[in-house]
PDB file of N, CA and C in Angstrom:
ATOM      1  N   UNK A   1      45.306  45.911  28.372  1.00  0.00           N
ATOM      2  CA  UNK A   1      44.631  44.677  28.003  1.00  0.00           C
ATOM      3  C   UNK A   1      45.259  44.137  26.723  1.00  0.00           C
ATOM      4  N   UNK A   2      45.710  42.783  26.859  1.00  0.00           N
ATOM      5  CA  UNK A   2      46.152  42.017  25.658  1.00  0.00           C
ATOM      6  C   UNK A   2      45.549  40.800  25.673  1.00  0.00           C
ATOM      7  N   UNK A   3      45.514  40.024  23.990  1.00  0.00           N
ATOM      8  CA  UNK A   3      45.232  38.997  24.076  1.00  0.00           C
ATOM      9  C   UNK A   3      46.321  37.865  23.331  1.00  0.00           C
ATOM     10  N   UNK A   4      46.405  36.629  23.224  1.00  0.00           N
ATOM     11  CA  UNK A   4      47.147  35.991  22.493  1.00  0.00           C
ATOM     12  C   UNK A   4      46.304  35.140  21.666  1.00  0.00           C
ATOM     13  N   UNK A   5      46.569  35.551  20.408  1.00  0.00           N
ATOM     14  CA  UNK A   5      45.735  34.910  19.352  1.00  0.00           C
ATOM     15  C   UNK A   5      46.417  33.811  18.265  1.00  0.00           C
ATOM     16  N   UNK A   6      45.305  32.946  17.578  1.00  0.00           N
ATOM     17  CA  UNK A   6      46.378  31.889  16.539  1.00  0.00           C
ATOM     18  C   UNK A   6      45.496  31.959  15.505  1.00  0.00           C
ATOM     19  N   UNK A   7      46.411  32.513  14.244  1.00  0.00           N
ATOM     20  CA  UNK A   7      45.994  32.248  13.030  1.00  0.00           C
ATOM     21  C   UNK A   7      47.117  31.862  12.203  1.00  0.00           C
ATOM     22  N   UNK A   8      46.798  31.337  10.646  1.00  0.00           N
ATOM     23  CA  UNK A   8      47.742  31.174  10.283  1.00  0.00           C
ATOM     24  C   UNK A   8      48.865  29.379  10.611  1.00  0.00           C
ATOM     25  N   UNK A   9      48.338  29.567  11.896  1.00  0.00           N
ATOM     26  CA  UNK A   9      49.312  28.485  12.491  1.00  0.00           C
ATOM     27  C   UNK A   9      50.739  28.816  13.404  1.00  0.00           C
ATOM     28  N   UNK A  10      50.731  30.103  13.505  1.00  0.00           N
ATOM     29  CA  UNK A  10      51.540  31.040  14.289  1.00  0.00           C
ATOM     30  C   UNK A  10      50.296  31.784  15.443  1.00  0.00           C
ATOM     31  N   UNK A  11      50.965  32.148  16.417  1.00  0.00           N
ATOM     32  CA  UNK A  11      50.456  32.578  17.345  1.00  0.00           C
ATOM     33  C   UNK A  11      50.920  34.500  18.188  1.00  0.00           C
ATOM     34  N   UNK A  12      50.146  35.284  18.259  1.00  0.00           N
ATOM     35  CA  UNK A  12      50.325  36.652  18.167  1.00  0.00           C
ATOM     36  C   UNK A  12      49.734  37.337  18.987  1.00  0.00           C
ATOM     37  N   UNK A  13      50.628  38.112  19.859  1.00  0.00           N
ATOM     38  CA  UNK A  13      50.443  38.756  20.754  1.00  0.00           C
ATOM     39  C   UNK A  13      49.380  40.088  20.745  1.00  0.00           C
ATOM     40  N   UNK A  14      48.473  40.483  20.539  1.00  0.00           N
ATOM     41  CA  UNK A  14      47.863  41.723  20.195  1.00  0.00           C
ATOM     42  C   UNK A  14      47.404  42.742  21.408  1.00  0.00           C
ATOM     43  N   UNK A  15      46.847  44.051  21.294  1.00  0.00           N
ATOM     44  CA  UNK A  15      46.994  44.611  21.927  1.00  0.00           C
ATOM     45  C   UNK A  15      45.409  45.677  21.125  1.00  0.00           C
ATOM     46  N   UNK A  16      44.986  46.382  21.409  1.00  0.00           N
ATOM     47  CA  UNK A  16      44.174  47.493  21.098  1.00  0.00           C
ATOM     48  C   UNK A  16      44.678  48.817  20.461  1.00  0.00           C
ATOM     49  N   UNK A  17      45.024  48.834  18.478  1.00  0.00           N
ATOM     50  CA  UNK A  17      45.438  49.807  18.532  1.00  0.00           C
ATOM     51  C   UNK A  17      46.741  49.535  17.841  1.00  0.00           C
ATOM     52  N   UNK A  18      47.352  48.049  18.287  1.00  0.00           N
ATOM     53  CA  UNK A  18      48.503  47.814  17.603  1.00  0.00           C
ATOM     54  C   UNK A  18      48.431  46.890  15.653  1.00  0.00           C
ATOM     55  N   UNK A  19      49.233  47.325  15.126  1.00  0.00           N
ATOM     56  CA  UNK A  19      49.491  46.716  13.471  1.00  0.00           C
ATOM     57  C   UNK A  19      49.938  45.814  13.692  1.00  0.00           C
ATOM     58  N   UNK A  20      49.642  44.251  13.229  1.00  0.00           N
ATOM     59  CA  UNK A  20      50.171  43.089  13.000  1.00  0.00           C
ATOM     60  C   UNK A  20      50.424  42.605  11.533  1.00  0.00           C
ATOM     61  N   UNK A  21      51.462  42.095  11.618  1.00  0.00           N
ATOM     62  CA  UNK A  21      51.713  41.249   9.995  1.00  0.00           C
ATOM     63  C   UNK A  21      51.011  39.784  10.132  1.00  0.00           C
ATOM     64  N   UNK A  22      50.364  39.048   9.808  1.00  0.00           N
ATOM     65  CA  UNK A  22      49.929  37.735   9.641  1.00  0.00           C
ATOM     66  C   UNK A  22      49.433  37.190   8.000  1.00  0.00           C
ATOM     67  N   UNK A  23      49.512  35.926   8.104  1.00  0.00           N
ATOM     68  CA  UNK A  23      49.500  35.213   6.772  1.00  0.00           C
ATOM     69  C   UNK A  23      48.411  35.594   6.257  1.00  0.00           C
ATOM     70  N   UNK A  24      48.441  35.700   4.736  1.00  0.00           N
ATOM     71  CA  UNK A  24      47.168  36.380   3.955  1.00  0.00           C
ATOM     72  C   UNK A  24      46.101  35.343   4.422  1.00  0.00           C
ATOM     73  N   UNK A  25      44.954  36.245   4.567  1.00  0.00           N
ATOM     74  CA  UNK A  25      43.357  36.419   4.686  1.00  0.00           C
ATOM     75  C   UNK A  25      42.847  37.015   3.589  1.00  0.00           C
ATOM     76  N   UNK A  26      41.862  36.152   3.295  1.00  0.00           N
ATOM     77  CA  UNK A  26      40.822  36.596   2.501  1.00  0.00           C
ATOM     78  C   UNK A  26      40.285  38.118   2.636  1.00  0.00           C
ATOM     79  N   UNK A  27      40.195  38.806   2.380  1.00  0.00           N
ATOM     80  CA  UNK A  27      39.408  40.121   2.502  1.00  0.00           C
ATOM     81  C   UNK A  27      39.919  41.461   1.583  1.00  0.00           C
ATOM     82  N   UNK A  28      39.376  42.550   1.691  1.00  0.00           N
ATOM     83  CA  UNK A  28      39.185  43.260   0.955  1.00  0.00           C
ATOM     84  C   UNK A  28      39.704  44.554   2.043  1.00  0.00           C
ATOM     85  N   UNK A  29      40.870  45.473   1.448  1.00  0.00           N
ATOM     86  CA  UNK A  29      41.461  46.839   2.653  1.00  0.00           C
ATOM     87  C   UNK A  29      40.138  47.359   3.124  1.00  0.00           C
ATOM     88  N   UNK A  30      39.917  47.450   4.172  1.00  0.00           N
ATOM     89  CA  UNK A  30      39.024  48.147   5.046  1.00  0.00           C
ATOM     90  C   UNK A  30      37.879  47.378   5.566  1.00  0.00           C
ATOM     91  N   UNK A  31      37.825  46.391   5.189  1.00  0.00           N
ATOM     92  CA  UNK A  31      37.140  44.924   5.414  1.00  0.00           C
ATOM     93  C   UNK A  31      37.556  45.014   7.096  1.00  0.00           C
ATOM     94  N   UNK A  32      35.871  44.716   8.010  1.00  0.00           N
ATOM     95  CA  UNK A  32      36.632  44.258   9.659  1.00  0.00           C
ATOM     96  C   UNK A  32      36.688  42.706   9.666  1.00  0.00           C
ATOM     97  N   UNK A  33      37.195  42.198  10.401  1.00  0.00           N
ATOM     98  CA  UNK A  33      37.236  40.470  10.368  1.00  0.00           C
ATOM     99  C   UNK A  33      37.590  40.292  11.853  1.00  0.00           C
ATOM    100  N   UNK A  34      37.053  39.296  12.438  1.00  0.00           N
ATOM    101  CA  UNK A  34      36.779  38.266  13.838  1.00  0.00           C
ATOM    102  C   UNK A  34      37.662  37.369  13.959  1.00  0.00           C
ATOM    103  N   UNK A  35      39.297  37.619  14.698  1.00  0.00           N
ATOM    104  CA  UNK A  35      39.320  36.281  15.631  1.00  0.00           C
ATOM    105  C   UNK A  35      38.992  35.827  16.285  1.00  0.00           C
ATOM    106  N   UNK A  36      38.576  34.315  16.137  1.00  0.00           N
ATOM    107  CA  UNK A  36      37.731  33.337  16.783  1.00  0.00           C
ATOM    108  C   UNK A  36      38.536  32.977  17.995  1.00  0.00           C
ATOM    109  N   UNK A  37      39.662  32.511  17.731  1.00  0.00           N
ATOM    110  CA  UNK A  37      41.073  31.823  18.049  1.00  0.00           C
ATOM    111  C   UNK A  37      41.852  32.365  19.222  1.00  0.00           C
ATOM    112  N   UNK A  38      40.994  32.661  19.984  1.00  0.00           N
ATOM    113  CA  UNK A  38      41.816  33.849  21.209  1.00  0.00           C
ATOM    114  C   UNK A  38      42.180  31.952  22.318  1.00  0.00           C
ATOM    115  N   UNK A  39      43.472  32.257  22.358  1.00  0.00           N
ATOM    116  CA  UNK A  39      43.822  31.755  23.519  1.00  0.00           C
ATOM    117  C   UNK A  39      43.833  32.037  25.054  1.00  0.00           C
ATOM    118  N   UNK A  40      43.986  32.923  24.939  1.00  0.00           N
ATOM    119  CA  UNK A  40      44.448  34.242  26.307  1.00  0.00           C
ATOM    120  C   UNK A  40      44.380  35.641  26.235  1.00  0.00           C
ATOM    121  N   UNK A  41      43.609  35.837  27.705  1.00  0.00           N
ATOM    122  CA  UNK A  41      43.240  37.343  27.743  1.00  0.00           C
ATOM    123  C   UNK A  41      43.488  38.010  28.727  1.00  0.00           C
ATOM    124  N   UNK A  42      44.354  38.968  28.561  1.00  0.00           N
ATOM    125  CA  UNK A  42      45.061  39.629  30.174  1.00  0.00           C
ATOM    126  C   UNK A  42      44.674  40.820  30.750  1.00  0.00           C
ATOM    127  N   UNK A  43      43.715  40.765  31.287  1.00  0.00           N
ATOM    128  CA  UNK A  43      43.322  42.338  31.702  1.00  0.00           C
ATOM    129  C   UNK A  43      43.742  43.224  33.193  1.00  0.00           C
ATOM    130  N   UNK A  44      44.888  43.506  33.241  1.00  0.00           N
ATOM    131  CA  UNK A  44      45.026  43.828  34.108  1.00  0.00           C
ATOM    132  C   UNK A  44      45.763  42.940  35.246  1.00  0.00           C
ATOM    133  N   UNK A  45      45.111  42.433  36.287  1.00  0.00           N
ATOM    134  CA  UNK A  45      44.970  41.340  37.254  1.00  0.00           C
ATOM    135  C   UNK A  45      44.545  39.946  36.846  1.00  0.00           C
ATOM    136  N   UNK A  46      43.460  40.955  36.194  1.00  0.00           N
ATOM    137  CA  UNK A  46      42.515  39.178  35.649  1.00  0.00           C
ATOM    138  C   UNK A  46      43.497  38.761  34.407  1.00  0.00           C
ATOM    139  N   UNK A  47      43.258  37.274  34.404  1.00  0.00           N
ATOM    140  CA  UNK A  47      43.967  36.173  33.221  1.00  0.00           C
ATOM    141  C   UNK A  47      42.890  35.096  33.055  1.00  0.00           C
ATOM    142  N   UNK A  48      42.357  34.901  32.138  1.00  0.00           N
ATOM    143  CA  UNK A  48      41.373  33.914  31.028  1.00  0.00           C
ATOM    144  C   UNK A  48      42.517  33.215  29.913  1.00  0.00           C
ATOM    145  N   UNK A  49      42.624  31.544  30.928  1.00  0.00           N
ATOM    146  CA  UNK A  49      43.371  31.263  29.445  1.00  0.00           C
ATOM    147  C   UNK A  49      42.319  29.924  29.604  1.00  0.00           C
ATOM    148  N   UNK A  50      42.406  30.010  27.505  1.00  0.00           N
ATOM    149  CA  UNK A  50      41.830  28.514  27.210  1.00  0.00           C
ATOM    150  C   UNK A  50      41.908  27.451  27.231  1.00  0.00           C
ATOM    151  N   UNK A  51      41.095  26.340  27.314  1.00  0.00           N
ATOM    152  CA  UNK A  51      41.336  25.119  26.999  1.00  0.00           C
ATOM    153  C   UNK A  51      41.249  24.423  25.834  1.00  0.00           C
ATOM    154  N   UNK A  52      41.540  24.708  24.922  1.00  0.00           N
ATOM    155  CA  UNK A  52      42.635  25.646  24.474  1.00  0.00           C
ATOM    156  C   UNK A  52      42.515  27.044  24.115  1.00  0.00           C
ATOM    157  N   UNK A  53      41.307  27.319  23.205  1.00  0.00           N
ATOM    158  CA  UNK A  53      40.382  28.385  23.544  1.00  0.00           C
ATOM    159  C   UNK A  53      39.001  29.032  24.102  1.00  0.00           C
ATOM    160  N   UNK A  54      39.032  30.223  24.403  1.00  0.00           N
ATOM    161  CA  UNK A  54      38.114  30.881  25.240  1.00  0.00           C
ATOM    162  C   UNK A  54      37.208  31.246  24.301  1.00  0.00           C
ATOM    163  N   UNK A  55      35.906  30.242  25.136  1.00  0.00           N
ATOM    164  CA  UNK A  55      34.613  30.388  24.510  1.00  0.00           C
ATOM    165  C   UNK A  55      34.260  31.863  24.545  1.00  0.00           C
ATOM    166  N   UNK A  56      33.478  32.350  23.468  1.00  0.00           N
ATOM    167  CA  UNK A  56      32.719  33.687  23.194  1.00  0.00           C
ATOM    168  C   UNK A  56      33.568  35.298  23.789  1.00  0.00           C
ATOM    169  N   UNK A  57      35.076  34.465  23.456  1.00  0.00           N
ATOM    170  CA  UNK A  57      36.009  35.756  23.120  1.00  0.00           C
ATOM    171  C   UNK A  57      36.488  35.893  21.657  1.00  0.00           C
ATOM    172  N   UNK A  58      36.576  36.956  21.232  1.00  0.00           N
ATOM    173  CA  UNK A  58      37.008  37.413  20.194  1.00  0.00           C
ATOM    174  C   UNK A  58      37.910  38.890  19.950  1.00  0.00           C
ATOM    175  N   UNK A  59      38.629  39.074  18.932  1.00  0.00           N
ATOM    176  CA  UNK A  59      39.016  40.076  18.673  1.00  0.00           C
ATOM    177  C   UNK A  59      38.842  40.537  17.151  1.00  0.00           C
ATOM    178  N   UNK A  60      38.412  41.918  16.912  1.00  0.00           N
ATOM    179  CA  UNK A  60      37.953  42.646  16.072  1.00  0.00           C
ATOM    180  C   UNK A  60      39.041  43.226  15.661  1.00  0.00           C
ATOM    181  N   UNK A  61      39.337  43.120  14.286  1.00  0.00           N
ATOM    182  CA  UNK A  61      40.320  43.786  13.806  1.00  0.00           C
ATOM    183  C   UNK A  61      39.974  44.047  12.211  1.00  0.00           C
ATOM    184  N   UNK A  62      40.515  45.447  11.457  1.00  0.00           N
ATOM    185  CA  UNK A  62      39.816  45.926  10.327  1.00  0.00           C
ATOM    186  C   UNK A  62      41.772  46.111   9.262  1.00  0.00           C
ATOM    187  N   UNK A  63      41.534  45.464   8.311  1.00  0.00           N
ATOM    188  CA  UNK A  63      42.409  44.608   7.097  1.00  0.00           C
ATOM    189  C   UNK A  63      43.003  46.095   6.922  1.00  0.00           C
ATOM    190  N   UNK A  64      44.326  46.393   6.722  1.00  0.00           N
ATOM    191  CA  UNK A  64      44.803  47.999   6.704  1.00  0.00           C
ATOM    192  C   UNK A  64      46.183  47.519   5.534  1.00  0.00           C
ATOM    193  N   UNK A  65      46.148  46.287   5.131  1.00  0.00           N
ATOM    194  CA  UNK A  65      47.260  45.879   4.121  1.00  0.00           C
ATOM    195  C   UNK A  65      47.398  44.934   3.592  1.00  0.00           C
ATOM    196  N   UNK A  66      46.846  44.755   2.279  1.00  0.00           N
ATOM    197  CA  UNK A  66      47.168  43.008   1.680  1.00  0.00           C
ATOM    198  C   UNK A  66      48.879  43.092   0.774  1.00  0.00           C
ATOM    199  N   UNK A  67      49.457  42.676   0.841  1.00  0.00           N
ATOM    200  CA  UNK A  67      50.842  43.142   0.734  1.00  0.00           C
ATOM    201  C   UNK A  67      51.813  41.546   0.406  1.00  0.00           C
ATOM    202  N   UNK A  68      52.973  41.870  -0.323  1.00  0.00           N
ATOM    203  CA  UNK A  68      53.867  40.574  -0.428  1.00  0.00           C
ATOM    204  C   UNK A  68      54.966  40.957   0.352  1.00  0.00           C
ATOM    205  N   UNK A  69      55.933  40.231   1.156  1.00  0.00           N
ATOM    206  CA  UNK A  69      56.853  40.500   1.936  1.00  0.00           C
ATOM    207  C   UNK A  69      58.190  40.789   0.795  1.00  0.00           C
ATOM    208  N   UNK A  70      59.280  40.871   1.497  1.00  0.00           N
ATOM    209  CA  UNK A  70      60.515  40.658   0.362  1.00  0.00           C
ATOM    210  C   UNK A  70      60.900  39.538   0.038  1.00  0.00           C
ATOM    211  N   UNK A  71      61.645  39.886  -0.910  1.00  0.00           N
ATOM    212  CA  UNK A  71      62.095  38.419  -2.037  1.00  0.00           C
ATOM    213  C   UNK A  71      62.998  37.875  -1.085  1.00  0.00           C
ATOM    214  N   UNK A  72      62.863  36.396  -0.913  1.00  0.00           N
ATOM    215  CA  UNK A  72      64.156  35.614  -0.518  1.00  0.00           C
ATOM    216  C   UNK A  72      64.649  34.831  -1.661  1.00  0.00           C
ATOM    217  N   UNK A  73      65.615  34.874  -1.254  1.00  0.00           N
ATOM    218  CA  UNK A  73      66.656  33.521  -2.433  1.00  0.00           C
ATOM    219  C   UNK A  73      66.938  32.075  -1.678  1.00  0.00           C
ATOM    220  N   UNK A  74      66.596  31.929  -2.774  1.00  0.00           N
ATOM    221  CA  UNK A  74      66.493  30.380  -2.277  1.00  0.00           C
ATOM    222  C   UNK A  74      67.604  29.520  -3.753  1.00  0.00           C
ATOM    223  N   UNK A  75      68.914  29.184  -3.032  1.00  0.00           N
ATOM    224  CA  UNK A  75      69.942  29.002  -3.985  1.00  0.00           C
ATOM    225  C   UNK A  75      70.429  27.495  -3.288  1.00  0.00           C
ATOM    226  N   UNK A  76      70.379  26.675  -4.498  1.00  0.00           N
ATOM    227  CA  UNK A  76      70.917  25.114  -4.311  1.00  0.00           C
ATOM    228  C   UNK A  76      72.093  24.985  -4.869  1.00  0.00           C
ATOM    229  N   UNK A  77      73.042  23.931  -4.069  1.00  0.00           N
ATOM    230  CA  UNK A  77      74.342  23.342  -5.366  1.00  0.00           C
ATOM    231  C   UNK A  77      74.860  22.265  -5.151  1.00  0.00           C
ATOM    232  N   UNK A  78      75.115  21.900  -5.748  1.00  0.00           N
ATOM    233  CA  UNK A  78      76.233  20.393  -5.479  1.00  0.00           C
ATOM    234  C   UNK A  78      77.205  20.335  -6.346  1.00  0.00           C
ATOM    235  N   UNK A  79      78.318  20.435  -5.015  1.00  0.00           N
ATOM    236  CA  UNK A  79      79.938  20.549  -5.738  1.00  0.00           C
ATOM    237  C   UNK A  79      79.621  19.534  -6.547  1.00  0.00           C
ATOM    238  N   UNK A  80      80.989  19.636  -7.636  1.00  0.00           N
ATOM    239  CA  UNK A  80      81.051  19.250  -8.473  1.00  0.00           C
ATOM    240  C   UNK A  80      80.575  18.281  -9.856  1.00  0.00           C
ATOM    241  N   UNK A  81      78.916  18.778  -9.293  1.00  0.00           N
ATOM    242  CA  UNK A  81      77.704  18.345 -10.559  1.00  0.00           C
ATOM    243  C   UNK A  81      77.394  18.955 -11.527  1.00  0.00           C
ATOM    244  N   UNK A  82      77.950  20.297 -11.366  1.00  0.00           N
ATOM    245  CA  UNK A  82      77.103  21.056 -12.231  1.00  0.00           C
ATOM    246  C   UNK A  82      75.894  21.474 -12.187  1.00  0.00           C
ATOM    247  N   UNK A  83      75.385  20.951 -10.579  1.00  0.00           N
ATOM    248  CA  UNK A  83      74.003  21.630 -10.146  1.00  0.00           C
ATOM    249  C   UNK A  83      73.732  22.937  -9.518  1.00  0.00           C
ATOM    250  N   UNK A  84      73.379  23.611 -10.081  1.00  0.00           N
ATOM    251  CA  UNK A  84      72.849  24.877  -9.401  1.00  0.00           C
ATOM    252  C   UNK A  84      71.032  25.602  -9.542  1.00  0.00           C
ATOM    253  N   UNK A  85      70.434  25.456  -8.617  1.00  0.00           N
ATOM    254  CA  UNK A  85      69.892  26.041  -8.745  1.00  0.00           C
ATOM    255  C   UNK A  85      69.010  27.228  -7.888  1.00  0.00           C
ATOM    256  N   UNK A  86      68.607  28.556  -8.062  1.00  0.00           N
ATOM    257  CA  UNK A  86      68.329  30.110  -7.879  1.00  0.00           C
ATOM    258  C   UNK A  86      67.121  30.325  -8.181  1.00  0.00           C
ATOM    259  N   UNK A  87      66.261  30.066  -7.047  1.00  0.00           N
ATOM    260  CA  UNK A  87      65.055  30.917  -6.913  1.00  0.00           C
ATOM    261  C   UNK A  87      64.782  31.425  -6.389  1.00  0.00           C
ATOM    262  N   UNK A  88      63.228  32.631  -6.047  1.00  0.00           N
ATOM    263  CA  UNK A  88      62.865  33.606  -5.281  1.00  0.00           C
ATOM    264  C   UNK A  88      61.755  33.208  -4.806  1.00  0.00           C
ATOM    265  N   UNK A  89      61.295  33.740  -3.549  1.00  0.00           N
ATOM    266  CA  UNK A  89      60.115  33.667  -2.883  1.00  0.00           C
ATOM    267  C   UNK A  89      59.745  34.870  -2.468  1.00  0.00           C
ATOM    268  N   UNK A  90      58.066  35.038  -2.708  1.00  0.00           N
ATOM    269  CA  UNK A  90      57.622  36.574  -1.885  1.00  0.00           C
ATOM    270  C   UNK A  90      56.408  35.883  -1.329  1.00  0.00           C
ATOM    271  N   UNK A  91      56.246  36.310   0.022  1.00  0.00           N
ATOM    272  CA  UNK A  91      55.446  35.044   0.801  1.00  0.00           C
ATOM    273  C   UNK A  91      54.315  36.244   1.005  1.00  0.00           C
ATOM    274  N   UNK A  92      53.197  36.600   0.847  1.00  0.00           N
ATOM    275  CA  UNK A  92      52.246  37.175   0.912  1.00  0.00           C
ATOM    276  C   UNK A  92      51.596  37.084   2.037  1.00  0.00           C
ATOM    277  N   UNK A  93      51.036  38.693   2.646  1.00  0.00           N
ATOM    278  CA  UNK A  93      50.738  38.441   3.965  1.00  0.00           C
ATOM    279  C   UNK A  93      49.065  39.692   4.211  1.00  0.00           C
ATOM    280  N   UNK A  94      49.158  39.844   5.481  1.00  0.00           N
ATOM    281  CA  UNK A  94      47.956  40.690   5.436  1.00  0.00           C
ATOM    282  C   UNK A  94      48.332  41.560   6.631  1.00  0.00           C
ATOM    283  N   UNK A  95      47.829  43.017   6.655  1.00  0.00           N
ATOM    284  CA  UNK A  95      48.010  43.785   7.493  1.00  0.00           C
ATOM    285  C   UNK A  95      46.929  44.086   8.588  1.00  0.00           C
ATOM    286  N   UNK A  96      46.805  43.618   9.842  1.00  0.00           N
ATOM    287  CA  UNK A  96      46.065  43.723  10.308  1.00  0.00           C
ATOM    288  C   UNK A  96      45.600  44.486  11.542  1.00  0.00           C
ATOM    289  N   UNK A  97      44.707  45.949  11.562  1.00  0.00           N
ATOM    290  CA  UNK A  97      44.847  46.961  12.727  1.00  0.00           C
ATOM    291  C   UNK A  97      44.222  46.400  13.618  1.00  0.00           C
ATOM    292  N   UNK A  98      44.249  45.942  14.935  1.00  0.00           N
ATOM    293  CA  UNK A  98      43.455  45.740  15.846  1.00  0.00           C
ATOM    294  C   UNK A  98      42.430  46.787  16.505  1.00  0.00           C
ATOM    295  N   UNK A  99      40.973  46.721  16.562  1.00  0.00           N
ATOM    296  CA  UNK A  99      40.166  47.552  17.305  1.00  0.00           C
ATOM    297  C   UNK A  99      39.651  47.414  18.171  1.00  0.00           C
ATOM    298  N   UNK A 100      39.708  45.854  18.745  1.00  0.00           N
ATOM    299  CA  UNK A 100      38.352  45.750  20.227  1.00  0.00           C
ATOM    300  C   UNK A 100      39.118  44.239  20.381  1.00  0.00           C
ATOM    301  N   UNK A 101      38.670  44.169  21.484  1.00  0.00           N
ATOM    302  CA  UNK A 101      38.896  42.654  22.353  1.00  0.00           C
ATOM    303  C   UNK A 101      37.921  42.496  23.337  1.00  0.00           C
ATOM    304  N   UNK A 102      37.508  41.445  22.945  1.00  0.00           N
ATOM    305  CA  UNK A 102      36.118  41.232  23.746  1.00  0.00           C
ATOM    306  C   UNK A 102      36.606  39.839  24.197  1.00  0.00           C
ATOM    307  N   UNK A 103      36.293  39.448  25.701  1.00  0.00           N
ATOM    308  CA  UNK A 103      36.326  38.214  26.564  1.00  0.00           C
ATOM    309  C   UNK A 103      34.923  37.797  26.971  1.00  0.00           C
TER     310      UNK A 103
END
């Protein structure tokens, strides 16, 4: 059994059991939290997809990492201006264990 879920504004395949990376959420490590946002639910044979989403499905999942990703560089220039410029980004995310899927 899987479902396809959207948070964030990205969309994620989950499963019962499996670790996901998704954009930081509010919460606290060990905190459980409710996706609302289930698009699709595959059980087997059976398939429930939404219009866009499926009323009074959800998935249960409990916060296992609030965490920053790695640094990117982010480096500008323009020949012969004398422009340069070198910055970093650490895009902060949340770790999330999946426990139940309910349709």
């Amino acid at each position: 059994m899987y479902a396809i879920v959207r948070t964030g504004g990205k969309q994620y395949q989950v499963a019962c059991g499996d670790q996901v990376r998704v954009e930081k959420l509010e919460g606290n490590i060990g905190e459980s939290i409710d996706l609302n946002d289930v698009l699709m639910v595959v059980d087997g044979d059976s398939v429930k997809v939404g219009q866009p989403v499926l009323e009074n499905a959800k998935v249960t999942a409990k916060i296992a990492e609030q965490g920053r990703a790695k640094k990117v560089i982010v480096f500008k220039k323009k020949r012969r201006q004398g422009y340069r410029l070198r910055r970093g980004h650490r895009q902060s995310y949340t770790a999330l264990q999946i426990e139940a899927i309910s349709a």
